[in-house]
Protein backbone atom coordinates (compact mmCIF):
# COMPACT_ATOMS: atom_id res chain seq x y z
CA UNK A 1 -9.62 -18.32 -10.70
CA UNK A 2 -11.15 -16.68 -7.92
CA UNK A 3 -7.74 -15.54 -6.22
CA UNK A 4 -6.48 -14.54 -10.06
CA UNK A 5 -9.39 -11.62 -10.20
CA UNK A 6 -8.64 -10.67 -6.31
CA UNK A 7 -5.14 -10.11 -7.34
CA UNK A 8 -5.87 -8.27 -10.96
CA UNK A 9 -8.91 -6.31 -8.76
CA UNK A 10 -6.28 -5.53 -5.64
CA UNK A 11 -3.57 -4.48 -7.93
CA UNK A 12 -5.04 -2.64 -10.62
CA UNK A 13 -8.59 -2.11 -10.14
CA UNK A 14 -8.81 -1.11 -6.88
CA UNK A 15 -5.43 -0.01 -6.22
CA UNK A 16 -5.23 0.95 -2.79
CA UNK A 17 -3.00 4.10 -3.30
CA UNK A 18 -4.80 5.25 -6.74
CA UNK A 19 -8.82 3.94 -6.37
CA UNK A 20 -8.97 3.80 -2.68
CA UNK A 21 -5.89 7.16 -1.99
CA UNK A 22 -5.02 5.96 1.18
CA UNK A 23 -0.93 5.92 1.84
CA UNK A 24 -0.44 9.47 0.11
CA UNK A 25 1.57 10.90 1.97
CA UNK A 26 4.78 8.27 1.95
CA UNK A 27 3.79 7.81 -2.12
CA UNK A 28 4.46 11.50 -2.94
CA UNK A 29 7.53 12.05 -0.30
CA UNK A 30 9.26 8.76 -0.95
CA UNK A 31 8.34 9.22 -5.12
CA UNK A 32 11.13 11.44 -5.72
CA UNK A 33 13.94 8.51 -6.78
CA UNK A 34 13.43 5.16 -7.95
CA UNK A 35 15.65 3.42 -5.58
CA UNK A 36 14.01 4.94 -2.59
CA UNK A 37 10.62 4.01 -3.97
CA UNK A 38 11.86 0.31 -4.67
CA UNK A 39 12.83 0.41 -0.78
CA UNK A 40 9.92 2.02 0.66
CA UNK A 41 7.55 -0.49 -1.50
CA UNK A 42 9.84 -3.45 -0.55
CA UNK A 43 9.36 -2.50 2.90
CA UNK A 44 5.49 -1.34 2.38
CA UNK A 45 4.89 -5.20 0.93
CA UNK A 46 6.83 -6.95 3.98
CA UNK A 47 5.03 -4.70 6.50
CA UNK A 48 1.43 -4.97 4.98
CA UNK A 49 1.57 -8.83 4.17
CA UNK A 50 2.77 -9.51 8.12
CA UNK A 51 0.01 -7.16 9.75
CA UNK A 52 -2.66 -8.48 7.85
CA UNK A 53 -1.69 -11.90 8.59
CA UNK A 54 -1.13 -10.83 12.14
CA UNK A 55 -4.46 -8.32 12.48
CA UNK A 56 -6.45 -11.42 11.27
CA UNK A 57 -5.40 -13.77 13.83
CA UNK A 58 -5.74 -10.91 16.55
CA UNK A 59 -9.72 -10.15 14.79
CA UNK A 60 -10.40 -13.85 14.90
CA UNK A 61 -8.42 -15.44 17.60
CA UNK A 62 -8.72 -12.66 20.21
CA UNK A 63 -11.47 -10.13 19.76
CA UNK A 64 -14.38 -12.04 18.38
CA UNK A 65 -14.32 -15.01 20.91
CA UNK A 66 -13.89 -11.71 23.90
CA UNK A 67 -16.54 -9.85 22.29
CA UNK A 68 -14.17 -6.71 22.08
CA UNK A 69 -14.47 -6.10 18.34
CA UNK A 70 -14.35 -1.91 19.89
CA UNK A 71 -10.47 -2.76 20.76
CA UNK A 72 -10.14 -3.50 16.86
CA UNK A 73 -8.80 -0.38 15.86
CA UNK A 74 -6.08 0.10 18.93
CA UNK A 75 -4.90 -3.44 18.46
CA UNK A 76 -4.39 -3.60 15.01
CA UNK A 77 -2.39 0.17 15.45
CA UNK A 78 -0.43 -1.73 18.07
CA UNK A 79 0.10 -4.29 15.82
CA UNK A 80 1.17 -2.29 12.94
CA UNK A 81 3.90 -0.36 15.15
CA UNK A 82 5.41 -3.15 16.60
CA UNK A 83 5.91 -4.64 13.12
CA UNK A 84 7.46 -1.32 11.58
CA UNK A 85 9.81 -1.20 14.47
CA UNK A 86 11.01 -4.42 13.88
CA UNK A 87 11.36 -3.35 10.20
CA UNK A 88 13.32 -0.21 11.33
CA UNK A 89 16.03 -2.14 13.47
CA UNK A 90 16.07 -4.70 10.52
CA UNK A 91 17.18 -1.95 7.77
CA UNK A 92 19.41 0.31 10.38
CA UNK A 93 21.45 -3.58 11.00
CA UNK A 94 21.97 -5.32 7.67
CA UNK A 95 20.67 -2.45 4.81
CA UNK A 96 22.28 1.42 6.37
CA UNK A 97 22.01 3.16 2.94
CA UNK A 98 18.47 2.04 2.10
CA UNK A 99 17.56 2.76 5.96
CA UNK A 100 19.26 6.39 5.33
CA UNK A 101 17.83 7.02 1.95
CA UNK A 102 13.97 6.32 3.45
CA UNK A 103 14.98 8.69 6.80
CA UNK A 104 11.79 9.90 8.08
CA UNK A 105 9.53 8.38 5.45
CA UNK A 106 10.39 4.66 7.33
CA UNK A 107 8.35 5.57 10.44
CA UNK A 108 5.75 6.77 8.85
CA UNK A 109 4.57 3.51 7.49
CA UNK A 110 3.58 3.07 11.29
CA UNK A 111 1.08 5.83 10.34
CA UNK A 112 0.16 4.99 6.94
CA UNK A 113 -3.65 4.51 6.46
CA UNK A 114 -2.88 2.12 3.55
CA UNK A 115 -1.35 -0.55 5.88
CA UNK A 116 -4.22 0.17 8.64
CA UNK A 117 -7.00 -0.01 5.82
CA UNK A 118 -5.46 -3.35 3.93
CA UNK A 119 -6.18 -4.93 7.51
CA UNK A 120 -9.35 -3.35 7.88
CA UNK A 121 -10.83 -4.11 4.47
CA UNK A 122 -9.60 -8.00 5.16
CA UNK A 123 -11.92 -7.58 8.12
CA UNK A 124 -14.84 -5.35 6.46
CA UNK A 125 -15.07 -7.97 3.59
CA UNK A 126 -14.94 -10.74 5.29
CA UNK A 127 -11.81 -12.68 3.22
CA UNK A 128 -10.51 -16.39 4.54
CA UNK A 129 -7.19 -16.26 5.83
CA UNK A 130 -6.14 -17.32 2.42
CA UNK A 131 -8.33 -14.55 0.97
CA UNK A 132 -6.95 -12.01 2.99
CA UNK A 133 -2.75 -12.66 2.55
CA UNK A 134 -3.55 -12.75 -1.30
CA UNK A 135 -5.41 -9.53 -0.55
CA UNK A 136 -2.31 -8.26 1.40
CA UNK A 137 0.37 -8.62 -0.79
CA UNK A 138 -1.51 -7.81 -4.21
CA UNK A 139 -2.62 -4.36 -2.63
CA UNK A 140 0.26 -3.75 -1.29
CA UNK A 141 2.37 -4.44 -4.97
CA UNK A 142 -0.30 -2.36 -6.55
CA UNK A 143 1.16 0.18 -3.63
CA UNK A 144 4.93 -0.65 -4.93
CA UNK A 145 3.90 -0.20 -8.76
CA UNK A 146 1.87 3.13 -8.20
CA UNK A 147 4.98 4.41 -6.21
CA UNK A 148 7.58 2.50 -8.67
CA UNK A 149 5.57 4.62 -11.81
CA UNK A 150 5.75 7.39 -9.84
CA UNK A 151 8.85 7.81 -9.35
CA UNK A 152 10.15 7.41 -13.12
CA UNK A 153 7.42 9.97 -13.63
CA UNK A 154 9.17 12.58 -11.60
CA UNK A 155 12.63 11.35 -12.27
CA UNK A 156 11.60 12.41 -15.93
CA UNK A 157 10.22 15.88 -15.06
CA UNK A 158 13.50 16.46 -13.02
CA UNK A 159 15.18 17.11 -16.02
CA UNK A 160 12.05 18.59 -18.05
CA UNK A 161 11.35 22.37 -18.70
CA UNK A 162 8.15 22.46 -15.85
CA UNK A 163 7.34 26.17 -15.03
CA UNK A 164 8.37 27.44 -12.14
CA UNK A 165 5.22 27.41 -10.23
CA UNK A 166 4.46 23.76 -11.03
CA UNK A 167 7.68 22.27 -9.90
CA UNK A 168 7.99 20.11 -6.97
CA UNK A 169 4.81 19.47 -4.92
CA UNK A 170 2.35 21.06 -7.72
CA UNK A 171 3.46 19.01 -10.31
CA UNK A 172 3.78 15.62 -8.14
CA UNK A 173 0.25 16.32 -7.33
CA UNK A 174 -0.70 16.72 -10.88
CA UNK A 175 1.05 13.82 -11.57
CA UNK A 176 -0.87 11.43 -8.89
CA UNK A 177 -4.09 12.99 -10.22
CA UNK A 178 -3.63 12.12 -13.60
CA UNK A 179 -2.16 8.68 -12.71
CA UNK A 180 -5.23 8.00 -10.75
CA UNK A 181 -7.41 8.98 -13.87
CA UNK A 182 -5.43 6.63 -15.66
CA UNK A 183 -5.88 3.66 -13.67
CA UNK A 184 -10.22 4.70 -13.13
CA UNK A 185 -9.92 2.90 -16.36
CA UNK A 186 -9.59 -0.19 -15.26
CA UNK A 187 -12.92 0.19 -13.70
CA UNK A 188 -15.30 -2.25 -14.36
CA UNK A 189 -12.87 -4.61 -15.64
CA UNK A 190 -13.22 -7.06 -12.38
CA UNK A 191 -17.31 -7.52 -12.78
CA UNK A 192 -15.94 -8.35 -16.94
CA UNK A 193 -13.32 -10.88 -15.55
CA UNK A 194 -16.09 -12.59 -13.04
CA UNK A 195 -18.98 -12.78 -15.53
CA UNK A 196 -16.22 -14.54 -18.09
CA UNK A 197 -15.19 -16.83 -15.66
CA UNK A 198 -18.68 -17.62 -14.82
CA UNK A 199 -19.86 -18.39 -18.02
């Protein structure tokens, strides 16, 4: 029951693009079409599972038992490169349109603080292995959904009357505000999910 409120809390609760707003800036450049957001989550979900799974072995296996924890951030930016070049040659060999469509926005995961902070929080709160992959791939589908609703947001105002000095950035920004208003309302619900469980 544990794992089921980690996931609700990771994907909803404390989404990591909406509660937390780290990964903006692939959410509102990659937002604009629905099949480009399906890839970019797809690959944002592959990406973030591996490096957390990876980043915890290096945190546990490597730094701890050296007594380098300061090397924690560099290593775990090392790690996250290596795995988004691998993802990069993957998509340019056996998926050309998707690896077109994403363009610059596929290198950027390399850079996106959602992926670095996923592996950080793993570390921060102090998750089991177990913990932490569940963690992983729940916070990065609550990525994928906020980016997935996103994008049939703006595929919508593409073809609605917005004033001229709200289209394109302004009104993505709007957007993103009011979806992270929307999703503040799950606040609380985790604390409501543990003290049923409990009792």
């Amino acid at each position: 029951m544990d794992y089921i409120i980690l996931i609700i809390s990771s994907l909803l609760i404390n989404n990591i693009l909406l509660a937390q707003f780290l990964g903006n800036c692939p959410f509102l450049g990659t937002s604009k079409r629905m099949d480009t957001a399906i890839g970019m989550g797809i690959a944002v979900i592959f990406v973030l599972t591996i490096a957390c799974i990876v980043t915890f072995w290096v945190q546990h296996k490597v730094l701890d038992p050296l007594g380098i924890d300061y090397l924690q951030t560099v290593s775990f930016i090392l790690v996250i490169a290596a795995l988004v070049q691998l993802v990069e040659m993957f998509l340019r060999k056996f998926a050309k349109p998707l690896y077109t469509a994403l363009g610059i926005f596929l290198p950027l995961i390399t850079t996106n603080c959602a992926v670095m902070g996923a592996a950080l929080l793993i570390i921060r709160k102090e998750y089991t292995f177990t913990q932490g992959v569940v963690f992983a791939i729940a916070s990065a589908s609550g990525f994928t959904l906020a980016l997935i609703l996103m994008a049939g947001i703006r595929e919508r105002l593409e073809i609605s009357d917005v004033p001229l000095a709200l289209r394109g950035t302004a009104i993505g920004l709007i957007t993103a505000g009011l979806m992270a208003l929307a999703f503040f309302g799950f606040q609380g619900m985790d604390a409501a999910l543990t003290a049923l469980v409990r009792s």
